[in-house]
PDB file of N, CA and C in Angstrom:
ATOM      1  N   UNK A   1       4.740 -23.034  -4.197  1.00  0.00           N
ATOM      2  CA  UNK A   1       5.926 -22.680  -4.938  1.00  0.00           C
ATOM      3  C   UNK A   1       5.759 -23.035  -6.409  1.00  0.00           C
ATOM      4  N   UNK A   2       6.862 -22.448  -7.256  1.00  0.00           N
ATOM      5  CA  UNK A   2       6.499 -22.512  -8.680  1.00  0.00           C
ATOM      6  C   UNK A   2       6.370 -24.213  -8.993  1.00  0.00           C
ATOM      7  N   UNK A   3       7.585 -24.625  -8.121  1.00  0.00           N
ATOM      8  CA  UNK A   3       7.939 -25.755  -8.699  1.00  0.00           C
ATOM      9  C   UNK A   3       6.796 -27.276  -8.579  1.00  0.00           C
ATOM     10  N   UNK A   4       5.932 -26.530  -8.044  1.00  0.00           N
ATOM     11  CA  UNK A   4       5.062 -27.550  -7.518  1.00  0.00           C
ATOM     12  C   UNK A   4       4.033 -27.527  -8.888  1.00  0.00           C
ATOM     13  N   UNK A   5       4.457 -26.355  -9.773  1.00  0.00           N
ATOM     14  CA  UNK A   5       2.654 -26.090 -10.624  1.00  0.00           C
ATOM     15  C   UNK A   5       3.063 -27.959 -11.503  1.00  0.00           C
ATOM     16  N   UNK A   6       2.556 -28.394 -12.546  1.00  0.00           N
ATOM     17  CA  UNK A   6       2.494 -29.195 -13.462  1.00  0.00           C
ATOM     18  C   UNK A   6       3.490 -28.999 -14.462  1.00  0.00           C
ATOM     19  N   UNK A   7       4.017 -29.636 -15.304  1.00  0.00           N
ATOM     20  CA  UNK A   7       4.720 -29.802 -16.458  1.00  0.00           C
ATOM     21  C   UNK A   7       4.041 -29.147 -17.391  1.00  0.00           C
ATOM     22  N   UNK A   8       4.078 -28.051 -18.571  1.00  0.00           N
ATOM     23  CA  UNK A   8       3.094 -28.044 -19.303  1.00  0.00           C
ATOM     24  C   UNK A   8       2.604 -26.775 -18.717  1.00  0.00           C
ATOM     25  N   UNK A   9       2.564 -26.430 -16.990  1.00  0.00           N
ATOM     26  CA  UNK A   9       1.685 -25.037 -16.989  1.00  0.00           C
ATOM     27  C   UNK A   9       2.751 -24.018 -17.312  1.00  0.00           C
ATOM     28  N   UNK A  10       2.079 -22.562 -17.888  1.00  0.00           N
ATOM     29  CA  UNK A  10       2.241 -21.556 -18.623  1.00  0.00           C
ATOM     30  C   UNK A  10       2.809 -21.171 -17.606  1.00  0.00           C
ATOM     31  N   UNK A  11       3.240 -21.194 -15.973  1.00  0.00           N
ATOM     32  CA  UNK A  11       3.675 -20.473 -14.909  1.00  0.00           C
ATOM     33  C   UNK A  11       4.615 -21.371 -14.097  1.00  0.00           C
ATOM     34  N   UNK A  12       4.789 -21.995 -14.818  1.00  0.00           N
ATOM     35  CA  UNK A  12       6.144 -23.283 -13.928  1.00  0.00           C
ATOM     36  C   UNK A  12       7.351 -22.643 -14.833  1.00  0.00           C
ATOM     37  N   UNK A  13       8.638 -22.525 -13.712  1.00  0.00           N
ATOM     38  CA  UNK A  13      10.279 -22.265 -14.457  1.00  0.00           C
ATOM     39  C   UNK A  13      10.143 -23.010 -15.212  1.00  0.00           C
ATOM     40  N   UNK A  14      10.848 -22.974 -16.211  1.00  0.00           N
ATOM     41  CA  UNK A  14      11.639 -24.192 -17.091  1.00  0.00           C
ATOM     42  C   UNK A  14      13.089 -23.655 -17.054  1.00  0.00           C
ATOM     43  N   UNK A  15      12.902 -21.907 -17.339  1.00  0.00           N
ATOM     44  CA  UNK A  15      14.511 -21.709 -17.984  1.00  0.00           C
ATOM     45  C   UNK A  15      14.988 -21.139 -16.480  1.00  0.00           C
ATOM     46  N   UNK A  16      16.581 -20.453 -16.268  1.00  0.00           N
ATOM     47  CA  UNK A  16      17.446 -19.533 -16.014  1.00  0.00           C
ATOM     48  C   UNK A  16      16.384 -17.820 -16.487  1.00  0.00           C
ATOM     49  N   UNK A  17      16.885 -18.111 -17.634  1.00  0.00           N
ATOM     50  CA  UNK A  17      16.619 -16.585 -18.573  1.00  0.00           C
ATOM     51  C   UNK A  17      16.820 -16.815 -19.548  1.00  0.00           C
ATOM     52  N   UNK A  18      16.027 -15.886 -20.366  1.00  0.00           N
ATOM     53  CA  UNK A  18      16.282 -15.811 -22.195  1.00  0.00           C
ATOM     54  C   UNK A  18      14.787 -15.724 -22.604  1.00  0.00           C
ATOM     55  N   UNK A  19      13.951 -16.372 -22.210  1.00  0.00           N
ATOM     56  CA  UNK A  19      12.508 -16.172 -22.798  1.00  0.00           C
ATOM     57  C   UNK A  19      11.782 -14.904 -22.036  1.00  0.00           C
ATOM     58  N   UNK A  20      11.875 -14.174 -21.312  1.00  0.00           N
ATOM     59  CA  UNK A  20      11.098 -12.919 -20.608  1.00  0.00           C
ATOM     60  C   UNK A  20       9.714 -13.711 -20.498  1.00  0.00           C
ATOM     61  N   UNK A  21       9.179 -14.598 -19.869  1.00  0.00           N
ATOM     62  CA  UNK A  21       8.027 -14.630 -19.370  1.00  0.00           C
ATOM     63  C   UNK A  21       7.385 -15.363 -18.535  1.00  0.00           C
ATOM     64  N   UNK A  22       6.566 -15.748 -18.210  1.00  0.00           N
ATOM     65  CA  UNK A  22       6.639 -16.307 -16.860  1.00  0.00           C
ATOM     66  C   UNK A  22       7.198 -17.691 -16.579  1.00  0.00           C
ATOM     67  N   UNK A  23       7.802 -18.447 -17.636  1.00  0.00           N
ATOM     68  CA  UNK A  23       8.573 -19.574 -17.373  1.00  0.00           C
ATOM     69  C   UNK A  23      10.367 -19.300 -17.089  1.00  0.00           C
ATOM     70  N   UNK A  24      10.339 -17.707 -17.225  1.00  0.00           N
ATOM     71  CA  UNK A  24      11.644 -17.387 -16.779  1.00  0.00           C
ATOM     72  C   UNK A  24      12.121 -16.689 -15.489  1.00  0.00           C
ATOM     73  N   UNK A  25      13.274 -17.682 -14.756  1.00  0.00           N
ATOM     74  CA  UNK A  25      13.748 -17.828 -13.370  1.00  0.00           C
ATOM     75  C   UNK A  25      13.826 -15.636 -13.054  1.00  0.00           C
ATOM     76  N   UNK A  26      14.394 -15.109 -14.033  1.00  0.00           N
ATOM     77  CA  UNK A  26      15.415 -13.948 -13.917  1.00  0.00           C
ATOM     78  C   UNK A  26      13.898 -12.989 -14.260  1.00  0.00           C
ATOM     79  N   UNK A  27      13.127 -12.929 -14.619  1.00  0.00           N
ATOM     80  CA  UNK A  27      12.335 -12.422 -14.881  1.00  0.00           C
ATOM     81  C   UNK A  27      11.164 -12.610 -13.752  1.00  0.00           C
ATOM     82  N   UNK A  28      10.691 -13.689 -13.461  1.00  0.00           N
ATOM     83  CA  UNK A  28      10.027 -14.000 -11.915  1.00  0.00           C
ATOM     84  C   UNK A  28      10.911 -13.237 -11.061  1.00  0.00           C
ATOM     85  N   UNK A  29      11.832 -13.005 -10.672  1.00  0.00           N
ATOM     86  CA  UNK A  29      12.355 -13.048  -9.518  1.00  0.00           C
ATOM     87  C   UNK A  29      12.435 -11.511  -9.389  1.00  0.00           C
ATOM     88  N   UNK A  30      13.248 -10.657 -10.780  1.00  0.00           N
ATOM     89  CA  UNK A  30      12.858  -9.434 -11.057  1.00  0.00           C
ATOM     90  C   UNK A  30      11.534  -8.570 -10.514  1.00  0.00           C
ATOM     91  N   UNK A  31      10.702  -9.375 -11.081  1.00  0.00           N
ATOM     92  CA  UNK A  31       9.315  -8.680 -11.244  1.00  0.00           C
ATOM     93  C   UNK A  31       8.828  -9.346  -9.386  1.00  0.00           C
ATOM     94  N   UNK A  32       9.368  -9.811  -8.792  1.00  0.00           N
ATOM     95  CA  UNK A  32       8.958  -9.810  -7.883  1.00  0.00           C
ATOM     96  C   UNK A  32       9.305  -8.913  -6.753  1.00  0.00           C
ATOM     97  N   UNK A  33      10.977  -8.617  -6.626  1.00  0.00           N
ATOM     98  CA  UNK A  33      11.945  -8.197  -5.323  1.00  0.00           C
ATOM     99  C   UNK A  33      12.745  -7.224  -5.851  1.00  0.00           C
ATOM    100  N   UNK A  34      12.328  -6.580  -7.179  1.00  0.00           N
ATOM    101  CA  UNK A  34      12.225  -5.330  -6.882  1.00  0.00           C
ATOM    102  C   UNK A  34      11.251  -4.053  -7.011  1.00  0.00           C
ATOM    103  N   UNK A  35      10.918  -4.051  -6.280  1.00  0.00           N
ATOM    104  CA  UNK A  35       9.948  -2.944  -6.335  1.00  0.00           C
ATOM    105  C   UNK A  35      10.114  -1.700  -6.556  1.00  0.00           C
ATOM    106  N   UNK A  36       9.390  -1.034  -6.505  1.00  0.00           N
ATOM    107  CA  UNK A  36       9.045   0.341  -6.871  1.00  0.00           C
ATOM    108  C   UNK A  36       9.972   1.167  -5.793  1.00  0.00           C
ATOM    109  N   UNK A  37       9.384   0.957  -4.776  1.00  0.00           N
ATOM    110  CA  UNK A  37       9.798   1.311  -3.569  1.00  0.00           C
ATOM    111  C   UNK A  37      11.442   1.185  -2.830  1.00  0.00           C
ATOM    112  N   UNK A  38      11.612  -0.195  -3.583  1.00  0.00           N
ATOM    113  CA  UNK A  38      13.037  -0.520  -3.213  1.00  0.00           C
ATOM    114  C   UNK A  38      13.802   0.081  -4.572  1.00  0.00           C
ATOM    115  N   UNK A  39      13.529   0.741  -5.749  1.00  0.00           N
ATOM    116  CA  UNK A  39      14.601   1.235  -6.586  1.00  0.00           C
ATOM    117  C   UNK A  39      14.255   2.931  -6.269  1.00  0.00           C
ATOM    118  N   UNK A  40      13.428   3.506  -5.689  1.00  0.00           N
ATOM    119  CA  UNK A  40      13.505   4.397  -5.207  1.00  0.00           C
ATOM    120  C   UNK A  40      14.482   4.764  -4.064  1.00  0.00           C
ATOM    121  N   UNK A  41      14.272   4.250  -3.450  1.00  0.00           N
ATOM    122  CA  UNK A  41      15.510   4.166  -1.978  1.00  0.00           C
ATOM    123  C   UNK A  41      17.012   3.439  -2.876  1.00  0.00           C
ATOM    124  N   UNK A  42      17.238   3.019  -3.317  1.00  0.00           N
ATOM    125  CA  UNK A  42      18.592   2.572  -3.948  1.00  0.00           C
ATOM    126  C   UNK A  42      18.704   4.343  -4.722  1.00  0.00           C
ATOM    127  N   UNK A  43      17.852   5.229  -5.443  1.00  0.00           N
ATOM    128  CA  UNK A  43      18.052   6.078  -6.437  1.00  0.00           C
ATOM    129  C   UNK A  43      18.696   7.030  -5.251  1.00  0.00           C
ATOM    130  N   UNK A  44      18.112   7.167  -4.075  1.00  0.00           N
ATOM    131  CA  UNK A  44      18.143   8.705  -3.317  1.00  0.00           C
ATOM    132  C   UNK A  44      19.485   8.074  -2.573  1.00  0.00           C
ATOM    133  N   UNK A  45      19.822   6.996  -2.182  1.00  0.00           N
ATOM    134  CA  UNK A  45      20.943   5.982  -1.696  1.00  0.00           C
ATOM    135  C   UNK A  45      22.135   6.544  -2.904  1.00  0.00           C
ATOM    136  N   UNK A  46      22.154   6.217  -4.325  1.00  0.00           N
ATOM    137  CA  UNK A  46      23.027   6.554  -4.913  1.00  0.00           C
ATOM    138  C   UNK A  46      23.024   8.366  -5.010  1.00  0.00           C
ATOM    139  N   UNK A  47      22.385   9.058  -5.254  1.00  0.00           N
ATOM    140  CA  UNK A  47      22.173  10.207  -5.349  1.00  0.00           C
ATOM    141  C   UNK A  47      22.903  11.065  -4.252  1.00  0.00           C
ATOM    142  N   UNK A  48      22.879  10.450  -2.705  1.00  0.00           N
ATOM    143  CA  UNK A  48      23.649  11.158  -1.792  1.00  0.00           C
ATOM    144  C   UNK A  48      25.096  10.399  -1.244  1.00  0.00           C
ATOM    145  N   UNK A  49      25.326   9.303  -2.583  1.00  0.00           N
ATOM    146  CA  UNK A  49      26.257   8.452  -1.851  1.00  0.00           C
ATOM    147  C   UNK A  49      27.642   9.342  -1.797  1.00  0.00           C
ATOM    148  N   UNK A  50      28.667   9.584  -1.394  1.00  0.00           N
ATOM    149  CA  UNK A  50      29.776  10.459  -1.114  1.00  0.00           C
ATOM    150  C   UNK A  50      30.829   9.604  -0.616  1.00  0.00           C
ATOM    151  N   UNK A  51      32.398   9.756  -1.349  1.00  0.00           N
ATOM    152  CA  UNK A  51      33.307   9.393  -0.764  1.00  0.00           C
ATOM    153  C   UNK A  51      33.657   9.636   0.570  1.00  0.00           C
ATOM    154  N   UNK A  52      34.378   8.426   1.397  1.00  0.00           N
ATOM    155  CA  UNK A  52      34.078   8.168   2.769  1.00  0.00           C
ATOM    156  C   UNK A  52      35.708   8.928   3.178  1.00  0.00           C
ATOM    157  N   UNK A  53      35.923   9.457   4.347  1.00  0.00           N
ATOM    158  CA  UNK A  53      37.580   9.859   4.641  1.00  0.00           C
ATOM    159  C   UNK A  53      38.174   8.747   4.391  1.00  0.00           C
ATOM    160  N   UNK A  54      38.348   7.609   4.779  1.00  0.00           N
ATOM    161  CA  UNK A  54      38.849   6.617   4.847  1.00  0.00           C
ATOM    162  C   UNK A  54      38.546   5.592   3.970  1.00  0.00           C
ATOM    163  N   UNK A  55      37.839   5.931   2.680  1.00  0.00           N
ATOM    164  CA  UNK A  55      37.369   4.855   1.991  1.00  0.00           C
ATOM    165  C   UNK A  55      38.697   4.959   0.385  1.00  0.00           C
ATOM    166  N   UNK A  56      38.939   4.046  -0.092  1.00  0.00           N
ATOM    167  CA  UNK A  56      39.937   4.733  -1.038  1.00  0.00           C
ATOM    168  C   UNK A  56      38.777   4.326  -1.922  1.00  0.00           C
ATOM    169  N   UNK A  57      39.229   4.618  -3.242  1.00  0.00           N
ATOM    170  CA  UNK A  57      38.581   5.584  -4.912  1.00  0.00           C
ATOM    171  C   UNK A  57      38.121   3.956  -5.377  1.00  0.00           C
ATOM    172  N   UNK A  58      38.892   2.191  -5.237  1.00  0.00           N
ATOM    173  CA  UNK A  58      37.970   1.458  -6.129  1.00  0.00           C
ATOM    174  C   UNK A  58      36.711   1.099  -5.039  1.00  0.00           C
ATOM    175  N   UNK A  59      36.776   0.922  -3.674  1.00  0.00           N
ATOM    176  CA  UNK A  59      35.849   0.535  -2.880  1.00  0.00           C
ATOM    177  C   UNK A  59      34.718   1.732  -2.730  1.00  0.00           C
ATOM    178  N   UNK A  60      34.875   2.888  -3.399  1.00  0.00           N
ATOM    179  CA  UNK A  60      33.840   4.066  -3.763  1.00  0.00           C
ATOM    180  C   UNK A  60      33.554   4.026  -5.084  1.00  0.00           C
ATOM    181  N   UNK A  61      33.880   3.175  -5.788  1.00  0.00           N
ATOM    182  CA  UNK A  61      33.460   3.116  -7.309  1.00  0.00           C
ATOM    183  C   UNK A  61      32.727   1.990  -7.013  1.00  0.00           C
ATOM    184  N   UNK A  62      32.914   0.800  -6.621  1.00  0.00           N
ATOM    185  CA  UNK A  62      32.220  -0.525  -6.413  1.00  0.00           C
ATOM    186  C   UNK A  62      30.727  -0.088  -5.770  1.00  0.00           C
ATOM    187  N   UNK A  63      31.123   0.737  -4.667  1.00  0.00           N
ATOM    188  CA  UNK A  63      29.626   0.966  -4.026  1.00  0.00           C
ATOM    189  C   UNK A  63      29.043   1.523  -5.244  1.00  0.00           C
ATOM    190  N   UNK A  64      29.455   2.443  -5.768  1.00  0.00           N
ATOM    191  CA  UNK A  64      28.347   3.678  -6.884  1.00  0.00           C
ATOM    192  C   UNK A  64      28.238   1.785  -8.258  1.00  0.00           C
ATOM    193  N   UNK A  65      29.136   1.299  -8.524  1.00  0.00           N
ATOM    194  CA  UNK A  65      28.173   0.246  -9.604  1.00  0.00           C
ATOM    195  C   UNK A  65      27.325  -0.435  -8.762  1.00  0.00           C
ATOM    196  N   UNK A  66      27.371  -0.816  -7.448  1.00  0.00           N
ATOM    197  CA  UNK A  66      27.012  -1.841  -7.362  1.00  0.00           C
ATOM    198  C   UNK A  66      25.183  -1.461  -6.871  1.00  0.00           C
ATOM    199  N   UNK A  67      24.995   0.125  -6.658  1.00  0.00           N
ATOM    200  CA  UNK A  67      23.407   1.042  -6.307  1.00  0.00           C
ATOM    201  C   UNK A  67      23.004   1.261  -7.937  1.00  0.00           C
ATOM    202  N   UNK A  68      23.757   1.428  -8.683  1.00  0.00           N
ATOM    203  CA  UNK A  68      23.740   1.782 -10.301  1.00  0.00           C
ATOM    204  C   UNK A  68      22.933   0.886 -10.555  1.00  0.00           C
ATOM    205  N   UNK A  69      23.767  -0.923 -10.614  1.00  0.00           N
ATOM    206  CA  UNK A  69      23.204  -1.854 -10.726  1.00  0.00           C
ATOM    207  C   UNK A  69      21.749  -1.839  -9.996  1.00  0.00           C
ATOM    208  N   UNK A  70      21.477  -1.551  -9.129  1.00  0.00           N
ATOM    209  CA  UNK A  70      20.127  -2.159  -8.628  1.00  0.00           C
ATOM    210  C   UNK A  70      18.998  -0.913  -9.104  1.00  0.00           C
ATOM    211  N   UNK A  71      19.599   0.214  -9.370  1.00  0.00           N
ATOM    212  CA  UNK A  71      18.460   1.089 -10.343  1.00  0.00           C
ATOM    213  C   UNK A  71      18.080   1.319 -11.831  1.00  0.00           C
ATOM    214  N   UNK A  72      19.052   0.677 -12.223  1.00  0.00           N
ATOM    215  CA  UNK A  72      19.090   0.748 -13.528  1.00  0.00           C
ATOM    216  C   UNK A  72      18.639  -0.912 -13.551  1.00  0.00           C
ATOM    217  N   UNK A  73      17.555  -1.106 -14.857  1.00  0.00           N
ATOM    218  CA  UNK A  73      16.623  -2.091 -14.990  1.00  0.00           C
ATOM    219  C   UNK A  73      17.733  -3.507 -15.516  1.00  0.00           C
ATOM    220  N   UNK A  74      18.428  -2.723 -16.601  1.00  0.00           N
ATOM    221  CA  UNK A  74      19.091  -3.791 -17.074  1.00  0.00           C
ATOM    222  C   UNK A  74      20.325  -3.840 -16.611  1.00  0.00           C
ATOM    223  N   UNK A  75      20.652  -3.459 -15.685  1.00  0.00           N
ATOM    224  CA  UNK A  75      21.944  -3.786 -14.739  1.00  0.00           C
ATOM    225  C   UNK A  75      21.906  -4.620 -13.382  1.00  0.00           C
ATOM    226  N   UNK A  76      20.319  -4.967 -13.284  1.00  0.00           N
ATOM    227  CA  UNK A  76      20.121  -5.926 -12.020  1.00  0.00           C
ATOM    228  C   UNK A  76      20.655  -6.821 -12.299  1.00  0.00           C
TER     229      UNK A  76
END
């Protein structure tokens, strides 16, 4: 695990986020779990998503931000 590297190495967390590089939590985690593969299937997921009979208009807006969010880079 990260947390095990040394004080000082170029690949141990230090932050949350704000520096983009490998000492950052939001950026590791990014570049790890989401893939290629998984924002593809979220794209064709939002692309055929369709209001439900029974679903009302904010719980069909929440779903469409919340697939938005996971394809769009800076909305993860």
């Amino acid at each position: 695990m990260n947390q095990t590297l040394q004080a000082g190495d170029a690949n141990r967390i230090t932050q949350w986020t704000g520096n983009n590089n490998n000492s950052d939590f939001k950026t590791n985690f990014v570049n790890t779990f989401r893939t290629t593969t998984l924002t593809e299937i979220w794209t064709t997921e939002l692309e055929k998503r369709q209001q439900n009979l029974n679903e009302n208009v904010d719980s069909y807006a929440s779903a469409l931000q919340e697939l938005y969010r996971r394809v769009e880079v800076n909305g993860f």
